[in-house]
Protein backbone atom coordinates (compact mmCIF):
# COMPACT_ATOMS: atom_id res chain seq x y z
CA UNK A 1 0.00 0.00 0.00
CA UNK A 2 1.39 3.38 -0.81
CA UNK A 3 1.28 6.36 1.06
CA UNK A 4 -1.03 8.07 -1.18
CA UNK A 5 -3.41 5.34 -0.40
CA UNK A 6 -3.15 5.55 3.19
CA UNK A 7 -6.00 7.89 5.45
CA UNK A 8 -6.69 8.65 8.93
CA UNK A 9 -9.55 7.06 10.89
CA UNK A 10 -10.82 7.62 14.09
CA UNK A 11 -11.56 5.21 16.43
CA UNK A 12 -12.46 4.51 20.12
CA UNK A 13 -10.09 3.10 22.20
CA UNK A 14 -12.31 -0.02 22.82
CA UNK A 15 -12.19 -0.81 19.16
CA UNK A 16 -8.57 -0.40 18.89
CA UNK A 17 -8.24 -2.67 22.12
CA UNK A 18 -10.57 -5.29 20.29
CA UNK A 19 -8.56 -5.10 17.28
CA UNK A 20 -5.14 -5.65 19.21
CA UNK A 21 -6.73 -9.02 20.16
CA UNK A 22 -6.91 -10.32 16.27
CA UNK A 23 -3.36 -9.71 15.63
CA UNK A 24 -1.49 -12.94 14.24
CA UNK A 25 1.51 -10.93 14.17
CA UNK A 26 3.11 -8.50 16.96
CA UNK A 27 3.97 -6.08 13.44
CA UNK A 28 0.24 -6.80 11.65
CA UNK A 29 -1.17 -3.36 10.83
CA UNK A 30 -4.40 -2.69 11.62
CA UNK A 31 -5.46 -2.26 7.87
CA UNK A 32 -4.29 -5.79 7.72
CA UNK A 33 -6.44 -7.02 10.89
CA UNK A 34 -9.80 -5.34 8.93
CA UNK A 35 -9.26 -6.28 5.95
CA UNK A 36 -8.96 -10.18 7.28
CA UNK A 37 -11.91 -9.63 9.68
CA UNK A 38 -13.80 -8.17 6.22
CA UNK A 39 -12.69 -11.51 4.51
CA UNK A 40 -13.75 -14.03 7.44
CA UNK A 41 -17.10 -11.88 7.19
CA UNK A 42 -17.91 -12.35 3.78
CA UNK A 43 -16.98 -16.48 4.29
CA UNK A 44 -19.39 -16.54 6.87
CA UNK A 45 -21.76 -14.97 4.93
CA UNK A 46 -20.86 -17.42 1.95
CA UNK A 47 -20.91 -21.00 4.07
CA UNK A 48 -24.47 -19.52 5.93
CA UNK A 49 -25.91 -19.63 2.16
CA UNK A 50 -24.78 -22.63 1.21
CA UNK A 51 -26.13 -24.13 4.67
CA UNK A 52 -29.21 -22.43 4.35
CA UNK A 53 -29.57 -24.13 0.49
CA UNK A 54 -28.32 -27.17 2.25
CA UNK A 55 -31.44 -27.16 4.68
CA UNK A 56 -33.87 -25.77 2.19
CA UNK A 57 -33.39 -29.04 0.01
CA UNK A 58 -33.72 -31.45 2.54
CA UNK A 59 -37.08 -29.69 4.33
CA UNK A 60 -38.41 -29.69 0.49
CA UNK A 61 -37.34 -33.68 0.37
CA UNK A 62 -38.89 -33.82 4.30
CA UNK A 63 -41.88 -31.94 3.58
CA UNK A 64 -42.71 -32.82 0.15
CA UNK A 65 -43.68 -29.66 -2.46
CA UNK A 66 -45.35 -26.44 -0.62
CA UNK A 67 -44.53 -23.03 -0.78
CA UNK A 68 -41.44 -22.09 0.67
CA UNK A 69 -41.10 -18.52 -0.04
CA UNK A 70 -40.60 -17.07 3.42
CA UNK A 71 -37.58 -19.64 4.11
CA UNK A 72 -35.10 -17.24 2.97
CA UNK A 73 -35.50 -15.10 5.98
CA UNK A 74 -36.33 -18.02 8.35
C-alpha cells in the first residue's frame, strides 16, 4: 500500500483494544487485521448460504412440495 493510499480514521479506544486481540503478528497493521476480519465476514456470509440451500433441500425432500417462499429469511 502506498502512502497516497493511506487515510486517517478515528476510532475509540475499545475498538482499537478489540482489534489488538486479532493480531497474528506483533507487526500486523491494523489495515491488515480489517481487511482479514472483512474476509472471514464475507466467508461466513458465503458457508451460511450454502447451509441455508443445504437445509432448504432437505425440508423440500422432508416436507414434500409447498410453498417455501418465506424460508429465505427463516
Amino acid at each position: 500500500m502506498t502512502k497516497s493510499g493511506i487515510t486517517t480514521i478515528q476510532l475509540d479506544k475499545s475498538v482499537v483494544d478489540a482489534l489488538k486481540k486479532f493480531k497474528r503478528y506483533r507487526r500486523e497493521t491494523y489495515s491488515e487485521i480489517i481487511l482479514n476480519l472483512i474476509e472471514n465476514a464475507g466467508e461466513a456470509s458465503e458457508f451460511k448460504t450454502f447451509v441455508q440451500k443445504a437445509q432448504e433441500e432437505r425440508m423440500k425432500e422432508l416436507w414434500g412440495e409447498g410453498d417455501y417462499s418465506g424460508w429465505e429469511s427463516a
